[in-house]
N, C-alpha and C. Protein backbone atom coordinates (compact mmCIF):
# COMPACT_ATOMS: atom_id res chain seq x y z
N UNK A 1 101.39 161.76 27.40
CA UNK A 1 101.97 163.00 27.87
C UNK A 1 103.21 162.74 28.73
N UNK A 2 103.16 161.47 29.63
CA UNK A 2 104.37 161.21 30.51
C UNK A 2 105.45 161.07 29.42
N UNK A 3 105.82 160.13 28.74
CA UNK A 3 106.29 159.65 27.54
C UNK A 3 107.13 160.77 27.18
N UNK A 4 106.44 161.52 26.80
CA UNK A 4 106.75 162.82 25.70
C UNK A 4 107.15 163.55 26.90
N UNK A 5 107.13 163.98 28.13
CA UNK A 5 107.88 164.90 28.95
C UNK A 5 109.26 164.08 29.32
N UNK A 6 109.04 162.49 29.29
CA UNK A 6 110.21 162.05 29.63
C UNK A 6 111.13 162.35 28.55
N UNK A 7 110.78 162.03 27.40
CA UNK A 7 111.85 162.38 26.34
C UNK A 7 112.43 163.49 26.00
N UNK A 8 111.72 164.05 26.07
CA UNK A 8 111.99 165.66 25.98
C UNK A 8 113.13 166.11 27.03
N UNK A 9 112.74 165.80 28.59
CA UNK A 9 114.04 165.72 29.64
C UNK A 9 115.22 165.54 29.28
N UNK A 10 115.19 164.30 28.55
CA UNK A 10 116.24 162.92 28.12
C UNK A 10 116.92 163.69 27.01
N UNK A 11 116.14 164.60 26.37
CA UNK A 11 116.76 165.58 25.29
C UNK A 11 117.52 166.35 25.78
N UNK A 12 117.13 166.96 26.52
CA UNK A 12 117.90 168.09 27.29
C UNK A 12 118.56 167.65 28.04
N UNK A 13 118.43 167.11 29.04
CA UNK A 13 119.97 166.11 29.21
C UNK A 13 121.20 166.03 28.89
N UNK A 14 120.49 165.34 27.77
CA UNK A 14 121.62 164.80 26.67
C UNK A 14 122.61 166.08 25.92
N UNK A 15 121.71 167.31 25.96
CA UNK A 15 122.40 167.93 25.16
C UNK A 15 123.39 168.69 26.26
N UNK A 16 122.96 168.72 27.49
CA UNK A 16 123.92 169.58 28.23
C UNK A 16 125.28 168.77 28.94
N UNK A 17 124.54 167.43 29.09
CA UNK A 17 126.26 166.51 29.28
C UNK A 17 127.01 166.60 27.76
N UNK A 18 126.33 167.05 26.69
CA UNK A 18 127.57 167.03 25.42
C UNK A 18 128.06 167.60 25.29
N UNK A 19 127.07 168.86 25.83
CA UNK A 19 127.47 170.13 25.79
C UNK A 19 129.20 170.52 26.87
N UNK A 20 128.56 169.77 28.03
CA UNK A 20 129.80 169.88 28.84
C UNK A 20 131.25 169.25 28.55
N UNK A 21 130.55 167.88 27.69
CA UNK A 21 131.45 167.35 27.52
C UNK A 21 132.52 167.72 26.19
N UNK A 22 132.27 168.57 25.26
CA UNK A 22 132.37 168.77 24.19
C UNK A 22 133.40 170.12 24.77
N UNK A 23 133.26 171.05 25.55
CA UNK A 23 133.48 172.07 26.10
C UNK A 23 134.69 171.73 26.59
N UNK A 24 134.63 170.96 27.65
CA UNK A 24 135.91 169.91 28.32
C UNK A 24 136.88 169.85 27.26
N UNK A 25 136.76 168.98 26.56
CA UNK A 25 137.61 168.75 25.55
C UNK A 25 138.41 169.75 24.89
N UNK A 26 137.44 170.89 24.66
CA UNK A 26 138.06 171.82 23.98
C UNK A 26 138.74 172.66 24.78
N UNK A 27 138.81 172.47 25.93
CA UNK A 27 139.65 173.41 26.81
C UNK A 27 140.92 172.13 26.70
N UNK A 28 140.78 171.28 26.83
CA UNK A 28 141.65 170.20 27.09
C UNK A 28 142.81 170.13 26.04
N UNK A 29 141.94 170.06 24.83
CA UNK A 29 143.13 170.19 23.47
C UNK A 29 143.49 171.33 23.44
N UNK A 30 143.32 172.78 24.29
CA UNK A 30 144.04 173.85 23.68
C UNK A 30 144.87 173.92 24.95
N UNK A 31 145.55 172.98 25.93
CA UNK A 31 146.45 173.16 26.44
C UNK A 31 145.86 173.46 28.35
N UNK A 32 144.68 173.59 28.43
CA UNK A 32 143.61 173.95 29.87
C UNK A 32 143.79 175.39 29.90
N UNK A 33 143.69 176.01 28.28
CA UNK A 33 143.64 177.47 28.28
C UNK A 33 141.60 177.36 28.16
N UNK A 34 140.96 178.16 28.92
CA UNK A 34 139.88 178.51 29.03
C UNK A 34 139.43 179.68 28.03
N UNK A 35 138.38 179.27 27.25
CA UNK A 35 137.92 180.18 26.61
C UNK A 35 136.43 180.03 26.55
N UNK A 36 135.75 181.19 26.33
CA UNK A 36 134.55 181.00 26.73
C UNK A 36 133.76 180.90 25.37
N UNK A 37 134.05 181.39 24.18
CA UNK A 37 133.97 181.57 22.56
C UNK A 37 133.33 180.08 22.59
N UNK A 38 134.09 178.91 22.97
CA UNK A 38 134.17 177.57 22.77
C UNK A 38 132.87 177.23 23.00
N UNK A 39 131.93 177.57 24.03
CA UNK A 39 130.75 176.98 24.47
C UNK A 39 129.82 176.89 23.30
N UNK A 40 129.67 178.24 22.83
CA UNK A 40 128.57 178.20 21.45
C UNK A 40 129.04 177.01 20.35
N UNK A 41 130.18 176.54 20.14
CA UNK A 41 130.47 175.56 19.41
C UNK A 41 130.16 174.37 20.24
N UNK A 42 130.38 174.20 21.31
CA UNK A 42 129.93 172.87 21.98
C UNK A 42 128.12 172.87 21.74
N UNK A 43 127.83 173.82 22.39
CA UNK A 43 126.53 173.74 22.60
C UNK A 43 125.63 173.18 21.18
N UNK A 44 126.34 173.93 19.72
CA UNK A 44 125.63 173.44 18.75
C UNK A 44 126.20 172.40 18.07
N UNK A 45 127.07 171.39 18.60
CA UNK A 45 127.54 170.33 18.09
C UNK A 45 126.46 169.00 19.08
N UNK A 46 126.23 169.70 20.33
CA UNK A 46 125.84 168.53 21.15
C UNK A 46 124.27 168.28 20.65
N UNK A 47 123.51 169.64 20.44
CA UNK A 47 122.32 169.58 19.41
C UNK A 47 121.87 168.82 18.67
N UNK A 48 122.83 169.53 17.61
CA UNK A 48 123.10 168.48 16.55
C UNK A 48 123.19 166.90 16.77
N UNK A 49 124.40 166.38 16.96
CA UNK A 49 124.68 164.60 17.88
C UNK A 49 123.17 164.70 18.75
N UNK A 50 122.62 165.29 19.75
CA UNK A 50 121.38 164.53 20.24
C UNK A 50 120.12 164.91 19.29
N UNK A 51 119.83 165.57 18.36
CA UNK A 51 119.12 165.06 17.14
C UNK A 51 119.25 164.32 16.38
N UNK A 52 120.45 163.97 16.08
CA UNK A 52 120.80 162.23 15.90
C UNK A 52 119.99 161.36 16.28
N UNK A 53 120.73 161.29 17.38
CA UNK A 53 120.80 160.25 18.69
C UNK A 53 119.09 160.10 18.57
N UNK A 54 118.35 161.03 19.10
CA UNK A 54 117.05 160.46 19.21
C UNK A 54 116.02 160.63 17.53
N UNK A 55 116.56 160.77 16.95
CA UNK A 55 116.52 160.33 15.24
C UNK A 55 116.53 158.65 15.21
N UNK A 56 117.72 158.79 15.61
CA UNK A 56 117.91 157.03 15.86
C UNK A 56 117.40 155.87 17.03
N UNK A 57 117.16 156.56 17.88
CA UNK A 57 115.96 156.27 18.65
C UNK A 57 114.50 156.28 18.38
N UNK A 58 114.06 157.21 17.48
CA UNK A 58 112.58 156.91 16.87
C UNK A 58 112.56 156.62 16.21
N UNK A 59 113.86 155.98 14.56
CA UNK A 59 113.45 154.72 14.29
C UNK A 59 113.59 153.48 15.04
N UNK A 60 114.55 153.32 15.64
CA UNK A 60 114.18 151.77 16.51
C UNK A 60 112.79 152.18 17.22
N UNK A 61 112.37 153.03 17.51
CA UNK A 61 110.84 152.87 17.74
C UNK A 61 109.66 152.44 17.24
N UNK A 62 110.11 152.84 15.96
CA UNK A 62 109.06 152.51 15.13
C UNK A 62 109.72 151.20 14.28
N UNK A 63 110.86 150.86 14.72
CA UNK A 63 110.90 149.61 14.37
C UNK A 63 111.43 149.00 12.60
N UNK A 64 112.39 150.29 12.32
CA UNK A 64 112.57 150.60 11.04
C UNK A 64 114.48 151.08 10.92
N UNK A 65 115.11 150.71 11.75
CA UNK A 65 116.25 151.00 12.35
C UNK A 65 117.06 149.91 11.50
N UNK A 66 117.56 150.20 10.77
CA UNK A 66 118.88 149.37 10.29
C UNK A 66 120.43 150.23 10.42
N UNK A 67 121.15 148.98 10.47
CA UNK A 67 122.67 150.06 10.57
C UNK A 67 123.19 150.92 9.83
N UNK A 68 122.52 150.61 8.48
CA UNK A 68 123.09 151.73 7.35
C UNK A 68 122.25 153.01 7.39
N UNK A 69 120.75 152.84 8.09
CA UNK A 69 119.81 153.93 8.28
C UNK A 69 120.96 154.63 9.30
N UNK A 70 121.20 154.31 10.54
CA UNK A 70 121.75 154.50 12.02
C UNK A 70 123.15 155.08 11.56
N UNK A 71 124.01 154.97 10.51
CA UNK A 71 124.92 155.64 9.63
C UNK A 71 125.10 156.93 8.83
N UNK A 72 123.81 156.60 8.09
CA UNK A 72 123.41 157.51 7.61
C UNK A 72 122.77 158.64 8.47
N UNK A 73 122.16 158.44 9.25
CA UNK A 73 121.72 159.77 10.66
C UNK A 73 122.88 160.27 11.43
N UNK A 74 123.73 159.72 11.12
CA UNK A 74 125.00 159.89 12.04
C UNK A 74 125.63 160.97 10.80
N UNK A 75 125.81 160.53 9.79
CA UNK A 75 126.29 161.56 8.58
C UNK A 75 125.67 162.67 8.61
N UNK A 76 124.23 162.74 8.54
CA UNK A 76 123.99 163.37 8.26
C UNK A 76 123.82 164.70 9.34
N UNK A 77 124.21 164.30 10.67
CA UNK A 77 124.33 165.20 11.70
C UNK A 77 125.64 165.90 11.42
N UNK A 78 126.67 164.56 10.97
CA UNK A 78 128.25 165.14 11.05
C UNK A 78 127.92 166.36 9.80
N UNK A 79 127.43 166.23 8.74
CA UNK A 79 127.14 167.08 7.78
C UNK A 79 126.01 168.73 8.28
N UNK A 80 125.13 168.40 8.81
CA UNK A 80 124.43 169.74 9.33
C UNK A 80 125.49 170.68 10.33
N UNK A 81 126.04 170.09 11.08
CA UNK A 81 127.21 170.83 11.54
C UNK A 81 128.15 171.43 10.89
N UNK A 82 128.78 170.52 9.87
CA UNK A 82 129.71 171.86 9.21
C UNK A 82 128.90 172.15 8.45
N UNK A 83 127.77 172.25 8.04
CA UNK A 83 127.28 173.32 7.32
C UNK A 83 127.08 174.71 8.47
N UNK A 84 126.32 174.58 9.77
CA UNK A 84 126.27 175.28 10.71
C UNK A 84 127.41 176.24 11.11
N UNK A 85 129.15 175.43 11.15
CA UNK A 85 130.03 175.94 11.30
C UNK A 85 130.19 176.80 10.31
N UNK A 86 130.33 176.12 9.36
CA UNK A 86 130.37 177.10 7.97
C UNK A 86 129.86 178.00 7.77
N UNK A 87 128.29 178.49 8.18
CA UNK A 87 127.81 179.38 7.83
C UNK A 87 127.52 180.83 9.09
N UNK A 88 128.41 180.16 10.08
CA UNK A 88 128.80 181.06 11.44
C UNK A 88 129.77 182.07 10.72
């Protein structure tokens, strides 16, 4: 139960520094014009990347983690997103 509350934290975490960080950026490339539209795109990109991320963390858990697996989870996040975008 500790385990599983820690990770779960570590999830959420993760998704709100991407979230911030993803947000940042996008104020950043449009010149430090603020828009608030931007967050819902951060928020479901950082999702996405930390379902990855700990995708690829529970195979090296289980001990089944190769780089082309760790590639392929990475694609396939970059891919659920623009489908996500796409279908916004």
């Amino acid at each position: 139960m500790g385990i599983a509350l820690l990770l779960l934290s570590l999830f959420f975490g993760t998704v709100g520094v991407l979230t911030l960080l993803g947000f940042y950026l996008r104020v950043w490339a449009s010149g430090n014009e603020v828009y608030y539209s931007g967050v819902s795109g951060s928020l479901r990109q950082a999702f996405v990347f930390s379902l990855a991320v700990f995708g690829i963390l529970y195979l090296r858990f289980l001990k089944v983690l190769t780089w082309w697996d760790g590639l392929l989870v990475f694609f396939a996040a970059i891919l659920l997103d623009l489908y996500l975008k796409r279908k916004k």
